[in-house]
Each structure stands twice: as C-alpha cells, then as structure tokens.
C-alpha atoms as a PDB file:
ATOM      1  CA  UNK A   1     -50.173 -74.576  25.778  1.00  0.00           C
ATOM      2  CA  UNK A   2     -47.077 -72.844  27.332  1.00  0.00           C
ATOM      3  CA  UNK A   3     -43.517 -75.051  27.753  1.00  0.00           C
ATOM      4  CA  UNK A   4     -44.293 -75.379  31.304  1.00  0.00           C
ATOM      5  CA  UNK A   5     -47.760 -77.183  30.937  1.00  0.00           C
ATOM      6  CA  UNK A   6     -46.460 -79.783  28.458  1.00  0.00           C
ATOM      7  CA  UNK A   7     -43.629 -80.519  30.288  1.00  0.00           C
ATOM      8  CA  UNK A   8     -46.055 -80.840  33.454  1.00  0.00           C
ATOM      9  CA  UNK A   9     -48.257 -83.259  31.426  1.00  0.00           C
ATOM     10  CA  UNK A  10     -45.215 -85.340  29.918  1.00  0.00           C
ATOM     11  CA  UNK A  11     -44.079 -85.752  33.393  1.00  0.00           C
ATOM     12  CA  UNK A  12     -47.348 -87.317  34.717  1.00  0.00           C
ATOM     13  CA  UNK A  13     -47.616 -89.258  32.191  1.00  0.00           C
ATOM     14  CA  UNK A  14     -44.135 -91.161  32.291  1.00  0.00           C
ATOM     15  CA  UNK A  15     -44.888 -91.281  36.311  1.00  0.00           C
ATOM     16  CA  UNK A  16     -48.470 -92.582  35.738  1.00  0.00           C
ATOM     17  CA  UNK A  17     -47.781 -94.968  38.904  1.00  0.00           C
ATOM     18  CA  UNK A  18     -46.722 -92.410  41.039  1.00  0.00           C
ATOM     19  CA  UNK A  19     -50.021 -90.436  41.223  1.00  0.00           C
ATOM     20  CA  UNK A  20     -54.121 -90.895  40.646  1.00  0.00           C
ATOM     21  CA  UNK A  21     -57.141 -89.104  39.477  1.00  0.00           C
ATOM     22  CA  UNK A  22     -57.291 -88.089  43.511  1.00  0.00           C
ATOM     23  CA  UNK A  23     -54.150 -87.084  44.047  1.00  0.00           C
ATOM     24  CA  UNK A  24     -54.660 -84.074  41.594  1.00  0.00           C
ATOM     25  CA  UNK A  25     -58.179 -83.163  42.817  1.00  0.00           C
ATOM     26  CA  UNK A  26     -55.987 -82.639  45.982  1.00  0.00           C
ATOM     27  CA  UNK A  27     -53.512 -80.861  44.350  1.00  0.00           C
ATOM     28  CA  UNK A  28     -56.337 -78.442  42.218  1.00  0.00           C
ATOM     29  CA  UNK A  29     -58.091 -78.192  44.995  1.00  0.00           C
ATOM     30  CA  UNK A  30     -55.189 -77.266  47.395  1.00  0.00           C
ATOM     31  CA  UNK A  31     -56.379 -80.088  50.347  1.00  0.00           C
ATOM     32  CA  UNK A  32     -53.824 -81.747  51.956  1.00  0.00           C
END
C-alpha cells in the first residue's frame, strides 16, 4: 500500500458521512 492510498482510505474514513458505497462506484466507475 503506497502513502497515497492510506492517506486516501484514512480520509474516507474520518469523512464516513460525507460519502456512500454509491458514491465510489461512481467515482471507480467514472459516471457522473
């Protein structure tokens, strides 16, 4: 795990409320 995926995962989890399980499909799957 490189620097900038633990950071990345950190992140999400101290803003648990600002995102779901759908928002990152969108985001993987690059759909608006």
């Amino acid at each position: 795990m490189t620097p900038l995926h633990l950071e990345s995962i950190l992140f999400l989890k101290v803003n648990r409320s600002y995102w779901s399980a759908a928002t990152v499909r969108k985001v993987v799957r690059g759909t608006q």
